[in-house]
Protein backbone atom coordinates (compact mmCIF):
# COMPACT_ATOMS: atom_id res chain seq x y z
CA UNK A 1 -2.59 28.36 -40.64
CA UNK A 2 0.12 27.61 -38.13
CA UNK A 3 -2.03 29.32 -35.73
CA UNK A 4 -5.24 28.00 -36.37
CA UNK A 5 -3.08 24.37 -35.89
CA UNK A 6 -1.08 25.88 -32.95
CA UNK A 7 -4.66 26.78 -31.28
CA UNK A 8 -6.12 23.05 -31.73
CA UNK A 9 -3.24 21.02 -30.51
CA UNK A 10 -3.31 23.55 -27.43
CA UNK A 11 -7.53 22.56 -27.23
CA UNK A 12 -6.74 18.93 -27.40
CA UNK A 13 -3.66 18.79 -24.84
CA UNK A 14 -5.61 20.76 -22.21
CA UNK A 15 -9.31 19.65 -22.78
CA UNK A 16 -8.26 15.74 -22.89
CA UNK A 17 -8.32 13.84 -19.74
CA UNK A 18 -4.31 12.88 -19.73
CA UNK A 19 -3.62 9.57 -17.84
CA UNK A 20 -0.93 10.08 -14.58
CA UNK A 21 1.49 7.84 -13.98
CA UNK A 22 2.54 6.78 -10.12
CA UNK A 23 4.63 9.61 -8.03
CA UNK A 24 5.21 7.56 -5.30
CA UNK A 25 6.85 3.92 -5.43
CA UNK A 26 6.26 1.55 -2.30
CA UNK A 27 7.54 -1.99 -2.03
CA UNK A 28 5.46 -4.12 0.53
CA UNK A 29 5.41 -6.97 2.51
CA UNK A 30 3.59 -9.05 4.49
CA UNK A 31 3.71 -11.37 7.70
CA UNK A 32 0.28 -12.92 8.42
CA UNK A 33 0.07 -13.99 11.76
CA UNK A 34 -2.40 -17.62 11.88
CA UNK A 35 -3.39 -18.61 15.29
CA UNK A 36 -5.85 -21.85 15.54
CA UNK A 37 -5.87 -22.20 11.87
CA UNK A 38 -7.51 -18.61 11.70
CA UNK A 39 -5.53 -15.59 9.85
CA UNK A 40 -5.51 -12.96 13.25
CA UNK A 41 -3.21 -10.07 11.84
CA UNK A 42 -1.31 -8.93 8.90
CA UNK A 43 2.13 -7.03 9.62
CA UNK A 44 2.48 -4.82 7.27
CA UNK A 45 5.70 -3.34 6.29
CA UNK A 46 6.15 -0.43 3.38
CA UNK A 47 9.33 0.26 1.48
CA UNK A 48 9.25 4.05 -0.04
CA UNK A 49 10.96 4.77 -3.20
CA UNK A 50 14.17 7.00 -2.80
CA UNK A 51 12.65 10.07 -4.22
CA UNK A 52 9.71 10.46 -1.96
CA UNK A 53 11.54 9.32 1.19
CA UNK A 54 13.98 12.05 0.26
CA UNK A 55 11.48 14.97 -0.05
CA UNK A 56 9.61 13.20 3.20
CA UNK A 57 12.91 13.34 5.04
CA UNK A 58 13.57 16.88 4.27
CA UNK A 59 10.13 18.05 4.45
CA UNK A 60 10.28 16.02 8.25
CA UNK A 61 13.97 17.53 9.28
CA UNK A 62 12.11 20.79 10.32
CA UNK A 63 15.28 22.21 12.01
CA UNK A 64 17.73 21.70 9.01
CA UNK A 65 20.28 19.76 10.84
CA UNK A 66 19.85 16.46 9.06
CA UNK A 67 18.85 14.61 11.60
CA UNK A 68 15.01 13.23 11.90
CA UNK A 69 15.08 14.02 16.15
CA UNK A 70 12.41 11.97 17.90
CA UNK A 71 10.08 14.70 18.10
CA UNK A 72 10.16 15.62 14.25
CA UNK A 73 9.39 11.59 13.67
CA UNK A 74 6.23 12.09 15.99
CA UNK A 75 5.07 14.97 13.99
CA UNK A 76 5.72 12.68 10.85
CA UNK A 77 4.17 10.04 12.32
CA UNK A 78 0.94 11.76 13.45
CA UNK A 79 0.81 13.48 9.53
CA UNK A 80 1.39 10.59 8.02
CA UNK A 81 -0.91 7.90 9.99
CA UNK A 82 -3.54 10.59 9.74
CA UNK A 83 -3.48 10.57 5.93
CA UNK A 84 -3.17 6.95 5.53
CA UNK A 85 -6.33 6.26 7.50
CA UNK A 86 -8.58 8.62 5.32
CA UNK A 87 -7.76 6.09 2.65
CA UNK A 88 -8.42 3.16 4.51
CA UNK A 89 -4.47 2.19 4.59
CA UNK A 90 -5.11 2.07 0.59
CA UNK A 91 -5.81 -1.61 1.67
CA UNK A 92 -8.60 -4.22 0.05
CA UNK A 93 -8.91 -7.76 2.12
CA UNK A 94 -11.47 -9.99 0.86
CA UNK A 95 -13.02 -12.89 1.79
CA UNK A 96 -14.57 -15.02 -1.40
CA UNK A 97 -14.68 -11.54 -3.26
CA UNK A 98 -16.45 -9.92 -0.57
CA UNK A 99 -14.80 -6.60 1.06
CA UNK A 100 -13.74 -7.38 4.54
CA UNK A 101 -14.97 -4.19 6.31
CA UNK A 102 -13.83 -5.29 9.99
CA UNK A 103 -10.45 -4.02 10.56
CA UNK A 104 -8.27 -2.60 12.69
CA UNK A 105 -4.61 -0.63 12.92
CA UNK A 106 -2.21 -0.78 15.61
CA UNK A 107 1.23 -0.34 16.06
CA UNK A 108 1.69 2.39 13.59
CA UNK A 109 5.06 3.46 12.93
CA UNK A 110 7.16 5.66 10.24
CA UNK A 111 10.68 5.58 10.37
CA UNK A 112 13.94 6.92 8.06
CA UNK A 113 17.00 4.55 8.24
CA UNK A 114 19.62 5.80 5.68
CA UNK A 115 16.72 8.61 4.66
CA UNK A 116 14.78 5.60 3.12
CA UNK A 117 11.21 5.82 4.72
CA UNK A 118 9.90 2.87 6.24
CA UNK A 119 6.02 2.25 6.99
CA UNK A 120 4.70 -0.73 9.28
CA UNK A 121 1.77 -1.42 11.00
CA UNK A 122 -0.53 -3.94 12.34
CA UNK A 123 -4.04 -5.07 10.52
CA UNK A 124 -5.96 -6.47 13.04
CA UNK A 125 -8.68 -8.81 11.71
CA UNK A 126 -11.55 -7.83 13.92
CA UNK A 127 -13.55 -11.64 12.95
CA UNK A 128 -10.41 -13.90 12.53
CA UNK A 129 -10.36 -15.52 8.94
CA UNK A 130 -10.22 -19.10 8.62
CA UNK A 131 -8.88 -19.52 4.86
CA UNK A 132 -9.41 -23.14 4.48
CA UNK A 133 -11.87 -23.74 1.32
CA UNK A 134 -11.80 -20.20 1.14
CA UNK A 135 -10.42 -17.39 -0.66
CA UNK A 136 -8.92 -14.90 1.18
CA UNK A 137 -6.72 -12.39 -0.57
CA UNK A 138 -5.18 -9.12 0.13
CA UNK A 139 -4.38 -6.03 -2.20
CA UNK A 140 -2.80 -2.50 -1.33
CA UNK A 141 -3.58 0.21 -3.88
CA UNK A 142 -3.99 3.68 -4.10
CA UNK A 143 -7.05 4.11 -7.11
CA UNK A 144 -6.19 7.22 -8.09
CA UNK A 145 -2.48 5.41 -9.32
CA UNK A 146 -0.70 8.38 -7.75
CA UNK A 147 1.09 5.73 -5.58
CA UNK A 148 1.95 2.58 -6.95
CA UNK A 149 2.52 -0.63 -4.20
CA UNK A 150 3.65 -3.43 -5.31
CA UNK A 151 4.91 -6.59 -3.33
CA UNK A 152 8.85 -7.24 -3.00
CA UNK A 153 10.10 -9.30 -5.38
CA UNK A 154 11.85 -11.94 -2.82
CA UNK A 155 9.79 -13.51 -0.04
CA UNK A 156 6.96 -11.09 0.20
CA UNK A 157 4.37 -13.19 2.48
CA UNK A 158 5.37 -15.06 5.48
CA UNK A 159 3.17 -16.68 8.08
CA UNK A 160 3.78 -17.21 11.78
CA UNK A 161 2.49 -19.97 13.84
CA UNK A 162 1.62 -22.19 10.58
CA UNK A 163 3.37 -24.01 8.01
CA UNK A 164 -0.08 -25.26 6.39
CA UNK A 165 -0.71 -21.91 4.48
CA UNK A 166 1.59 -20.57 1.62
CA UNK A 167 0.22 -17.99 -0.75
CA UNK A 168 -0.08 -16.77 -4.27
CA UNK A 169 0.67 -13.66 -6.04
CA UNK A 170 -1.05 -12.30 -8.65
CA UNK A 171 -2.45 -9.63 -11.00
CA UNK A 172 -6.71 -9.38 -10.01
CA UNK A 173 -7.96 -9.18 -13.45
CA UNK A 174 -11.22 -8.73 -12.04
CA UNK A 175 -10.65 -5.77 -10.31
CA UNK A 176 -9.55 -2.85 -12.14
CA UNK A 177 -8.67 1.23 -10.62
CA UNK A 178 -7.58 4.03 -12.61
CA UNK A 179 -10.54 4.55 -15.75
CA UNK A 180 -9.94 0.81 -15.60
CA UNK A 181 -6.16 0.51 -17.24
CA UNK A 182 -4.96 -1.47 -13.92
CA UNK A 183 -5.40 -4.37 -11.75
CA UNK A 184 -3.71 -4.97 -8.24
CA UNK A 185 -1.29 -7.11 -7.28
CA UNK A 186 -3.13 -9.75 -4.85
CA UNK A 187 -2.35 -12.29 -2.45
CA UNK A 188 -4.15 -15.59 -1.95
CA UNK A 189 -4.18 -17.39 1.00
CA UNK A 190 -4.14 -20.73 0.66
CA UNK A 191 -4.12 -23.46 3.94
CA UNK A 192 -4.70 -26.79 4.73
């Protein structure tokens, strides 16, 4: 009998689709530049969680001597951006809930700083956004939930060149990833 109960529970685990969980952590924020009333560019910069900028930095420090040497960084950098981009920079901006496809990345750059890794770049909106009476948000999320971003929990959204536009944070309940158990944390834009 134990058997016969040993062999089902064994069926079950392994033939069940088992929810993952996240395996990297990234804290984000965002600075959205908004020139002539118009949102132009986002800055983008990505906090990693201590355990993956650990095995990044190590994985990175290809000589062993603890030190990330400008050329390693490169080699990070070029690994790195080129992974991000087949996802699309795991990033969703919408204008009233239509995917904003016209986008661009610049300044790309990856950086350790106390072996916490550090991601920042540039969206450039290729057809600046003029939010007024519109909704403009912004999520960043990977939909296979192997990497959870979330925004910082102080300050995350500034804006340059404006003081007409604050924002709001929260969950999309309309938008769902991962068999449909989660909704991104989303920016709204909102200006005068």
């Amino acid at each position: 009998m134990k058997k016969i109960l040993l062999t089902v529970f064994l069926f079950m685990l392994f033939s069940a689709k088992t929810p993952a969980h996240p395996h990297v952590w990234i804290e984000t924020s965002l600075d959205l530049l908004v020139e002539n009333k118009k949102i132009t560019a986002i800055n983008v910069k990505w906090v990693y969680d201590e355990f993956y900028s650990s095995a990044a930095f190590f994985e990175s420090d290809i000589d062993g001597n603890n030190v990330i040497s400008p050329e390693e960084n490169l080699k990070f950098l070029d690994r790195t951006y080129e992974e991000l981009k087949k996802n699309n920079f795991f990033t969703y901006l919408k204008l009233n809930k239509t995917q904003l496809s016209g986008f661009e990345i610049k300044n790309f750059d990856a950086r350790f700083k106390d072996e916490i890794l550090t991601v920042s770049f540039t969206i450039l909106v290729t057809e600046p956004v003029d939010p007024a009476g519109k909704e403009f948000t912004a999520s960043f999320y990977d939909k296979t939930y192997f990497i959870e971003i979330y925004f910082q929990e102080n300050n995350p959204v500034s804006f340059q060149k404006t003081e007409s536009c604050k924002h709001k944070l929260y969950e999309d309940m309309t938008e769902t990833y991962y068999y449909g158990m989660v909704n991104p944390e989303t920016i709204k834009v909102i200006c005068e």
